[in-house]
Protein backbone atom coordinates (compact mmCIF):
# COMPACT_ATOMS: atom_id res chain seq x y z
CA UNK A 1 0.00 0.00 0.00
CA UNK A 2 1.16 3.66 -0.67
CA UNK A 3 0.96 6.68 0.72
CA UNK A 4 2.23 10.22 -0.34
CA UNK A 5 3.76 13.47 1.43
CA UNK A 6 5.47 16.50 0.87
CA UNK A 7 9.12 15.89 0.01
CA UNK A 8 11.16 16.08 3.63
CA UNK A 9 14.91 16.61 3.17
CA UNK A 10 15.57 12.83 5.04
CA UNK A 11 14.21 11.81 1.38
CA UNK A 12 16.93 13.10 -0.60
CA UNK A 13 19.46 10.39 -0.09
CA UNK A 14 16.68 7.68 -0.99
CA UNK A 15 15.55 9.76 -3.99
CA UNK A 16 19.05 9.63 -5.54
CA UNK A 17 19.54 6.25 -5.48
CA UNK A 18 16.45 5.75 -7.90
CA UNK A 19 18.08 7.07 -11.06
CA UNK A 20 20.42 3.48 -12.35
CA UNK A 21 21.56 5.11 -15.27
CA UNK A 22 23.11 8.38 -16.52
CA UNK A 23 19.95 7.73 -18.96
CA UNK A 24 17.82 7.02 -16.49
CA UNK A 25 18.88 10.17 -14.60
CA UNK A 26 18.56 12.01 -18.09
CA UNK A 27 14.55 10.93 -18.58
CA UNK A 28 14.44 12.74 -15.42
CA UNK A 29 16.02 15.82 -15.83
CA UNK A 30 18.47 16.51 -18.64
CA UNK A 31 19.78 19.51 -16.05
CA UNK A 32 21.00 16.58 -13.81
CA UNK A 33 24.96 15.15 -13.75
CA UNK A 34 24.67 11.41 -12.38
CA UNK A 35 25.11 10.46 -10.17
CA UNK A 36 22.43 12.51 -8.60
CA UNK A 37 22.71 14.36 -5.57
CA UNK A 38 20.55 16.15 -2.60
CA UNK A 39 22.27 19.21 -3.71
CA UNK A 40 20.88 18.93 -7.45
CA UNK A 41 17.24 18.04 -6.49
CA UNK A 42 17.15 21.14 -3.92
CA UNK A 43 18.76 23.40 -6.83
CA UNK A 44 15.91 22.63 -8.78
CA UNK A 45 12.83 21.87 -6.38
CA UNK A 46 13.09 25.58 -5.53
CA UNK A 47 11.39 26.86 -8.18
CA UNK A 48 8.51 23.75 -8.69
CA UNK A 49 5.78 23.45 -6.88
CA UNK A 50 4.04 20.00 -5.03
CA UNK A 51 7.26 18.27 -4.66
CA UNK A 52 5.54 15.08 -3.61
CA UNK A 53 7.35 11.31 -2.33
CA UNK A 54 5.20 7.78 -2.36
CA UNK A 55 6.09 6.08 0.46
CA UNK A 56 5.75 2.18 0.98
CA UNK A 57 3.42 2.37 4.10
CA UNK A 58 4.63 -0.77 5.29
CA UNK A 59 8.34 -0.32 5.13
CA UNK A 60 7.83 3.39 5.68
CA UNK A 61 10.28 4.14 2.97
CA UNK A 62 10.21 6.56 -0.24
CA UNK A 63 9.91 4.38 -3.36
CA UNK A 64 8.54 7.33 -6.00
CA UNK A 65 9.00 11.01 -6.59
CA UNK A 66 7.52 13.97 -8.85
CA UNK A 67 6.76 17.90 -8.70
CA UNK A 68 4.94 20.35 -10.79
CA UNK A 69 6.42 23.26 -12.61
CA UNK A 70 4.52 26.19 -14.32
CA UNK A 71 5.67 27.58 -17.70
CA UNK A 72 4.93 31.09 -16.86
CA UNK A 73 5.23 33.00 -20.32
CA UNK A 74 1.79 30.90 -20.99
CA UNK A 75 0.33 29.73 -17.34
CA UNK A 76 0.60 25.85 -18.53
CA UNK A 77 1.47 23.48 -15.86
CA UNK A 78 4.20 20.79 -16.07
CA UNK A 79 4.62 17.32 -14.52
CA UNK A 80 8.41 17.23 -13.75
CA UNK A 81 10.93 15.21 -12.55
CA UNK A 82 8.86 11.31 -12.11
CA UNK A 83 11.46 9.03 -10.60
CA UNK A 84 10.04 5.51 -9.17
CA UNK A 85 12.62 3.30 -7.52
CA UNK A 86 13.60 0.45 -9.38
CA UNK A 87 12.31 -2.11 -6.41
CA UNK A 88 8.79 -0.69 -7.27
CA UNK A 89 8.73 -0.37 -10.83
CA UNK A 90 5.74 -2.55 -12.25
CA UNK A 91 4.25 -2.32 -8.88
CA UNK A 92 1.18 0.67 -8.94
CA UNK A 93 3.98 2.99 -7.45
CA UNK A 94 3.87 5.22 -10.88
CA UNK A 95 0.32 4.82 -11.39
CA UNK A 96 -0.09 5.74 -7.68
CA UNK A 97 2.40 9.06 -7.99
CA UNK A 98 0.38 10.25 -10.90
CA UNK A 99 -2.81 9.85 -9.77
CA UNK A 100 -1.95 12.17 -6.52
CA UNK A 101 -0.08 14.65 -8.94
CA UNK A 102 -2.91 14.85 -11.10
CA UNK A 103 -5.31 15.60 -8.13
CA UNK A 104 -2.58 18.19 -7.20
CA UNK A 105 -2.17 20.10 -9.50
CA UNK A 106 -6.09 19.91 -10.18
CA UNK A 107 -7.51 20.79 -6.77
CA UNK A 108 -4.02 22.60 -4.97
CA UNK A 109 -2.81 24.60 -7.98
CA UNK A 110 -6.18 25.02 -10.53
CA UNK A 111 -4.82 23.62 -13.40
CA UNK A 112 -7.49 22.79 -16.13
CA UNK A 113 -4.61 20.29 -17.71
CA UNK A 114 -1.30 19.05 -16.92
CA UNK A 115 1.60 18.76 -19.21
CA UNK A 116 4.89 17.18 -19.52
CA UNK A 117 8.10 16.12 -21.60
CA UNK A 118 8.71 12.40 -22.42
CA UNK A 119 12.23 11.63 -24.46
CA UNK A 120 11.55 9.67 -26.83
CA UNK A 121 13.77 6.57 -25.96
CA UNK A 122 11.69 6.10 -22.94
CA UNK A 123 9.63 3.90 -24.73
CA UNK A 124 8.51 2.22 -21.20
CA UNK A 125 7.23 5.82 -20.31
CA UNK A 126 5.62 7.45 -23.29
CA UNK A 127 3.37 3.60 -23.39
CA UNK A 128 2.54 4.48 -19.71
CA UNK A 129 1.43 7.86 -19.96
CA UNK A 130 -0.65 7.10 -23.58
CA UNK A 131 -2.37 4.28 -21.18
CA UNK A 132 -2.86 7.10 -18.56
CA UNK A 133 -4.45 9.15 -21.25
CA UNK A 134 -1.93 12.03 -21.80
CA UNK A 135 -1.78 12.75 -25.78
CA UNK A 136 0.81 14.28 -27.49
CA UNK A 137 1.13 17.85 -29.12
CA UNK A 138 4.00 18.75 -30.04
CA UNK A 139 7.77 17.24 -30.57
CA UNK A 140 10.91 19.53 -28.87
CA UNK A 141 14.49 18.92 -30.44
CA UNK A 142 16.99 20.32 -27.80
CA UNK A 143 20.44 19.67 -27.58
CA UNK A 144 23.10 19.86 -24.57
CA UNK A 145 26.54 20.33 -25.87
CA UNK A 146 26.81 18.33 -28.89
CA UNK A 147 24.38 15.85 -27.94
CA UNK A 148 20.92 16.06 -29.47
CA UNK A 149 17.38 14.29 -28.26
CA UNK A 150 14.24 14.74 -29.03
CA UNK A 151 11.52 15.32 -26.42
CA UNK A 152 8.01 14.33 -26.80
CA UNK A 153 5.38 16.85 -25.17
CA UNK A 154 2.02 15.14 -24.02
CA UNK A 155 -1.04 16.61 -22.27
CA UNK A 156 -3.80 15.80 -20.19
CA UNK A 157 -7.24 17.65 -19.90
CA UNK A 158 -7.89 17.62 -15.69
């Protein structure tokens, strides 16, 4: 069974041990330098809003994270930064984290629809938000250095 909370900074240690990749870490945030570190999620939780952690209430231990940003040139808010731990992955832990940042961002920060950015070699994550009901609009190519990816930008109506 899960439970959520606000994101407490005895979390961050747990939370950084999700990512088992430098891609896995980049699906996250392409701002992030694996391995990650407290100090990288605090850089960037400061300017999101519903920083949220699923807990496993038996074990009492975080097993998912996410936040919300808001895009404010055009008022359109963003689902950022979905990690799950890899002990919980295929277990209702993402289904779970998105269903309580949906109802965040719905009834805590009146969004009308949520957004959010999907590379598009997470295959495993563009199927589960299409099964979630998110549709894309709209296809970002961004590059860091010389490295380019393309980003796939799906929305939700709330």
């Amino acid at each position: 069974m899960y439970i959520h909370r606000a994101l407490e900074r005895k979390d961050l240690e747990s939370i950084c041990t999700f990512p088992q990749s430098e891609q896995e870490l980049f699906y996250i945030s392409p701002r992030f330098h694996f391995p990650l570190t407290p100090e990288q999620i605090l850089d960037l939780v400061k300017d999101r809003f519903e920083p949220t952690v699923i807990m496993d209430s038996d074990k009492q231990e975080a097993v998912a994270y996410a936040n919300i940003y808001k895009d404010e040139d055009h008022g359109d808010f963003w689902l950022g930064n979905v990690i799950v731990s890899s002990d919980y992955r295929g277990k209702g832990a993402s289904q779970y984290l998105l269903q309580v940042m949906l109802e965040k961002a719905k009834f805590n920060l009146g969004a009308n629809q949520i957004k959010l950015a999907c590379h598009s070699t997470n295959s495993r994550g563009l199927a589960f938000y299409t099964k979630l009901g998110f549709k894309p609009f709209d296809i970002k190519i961004s590059s860091i250095g010389a490295n380019k990816f393309i980003t796939i930008h799906m929305s939700l109506d709330l």
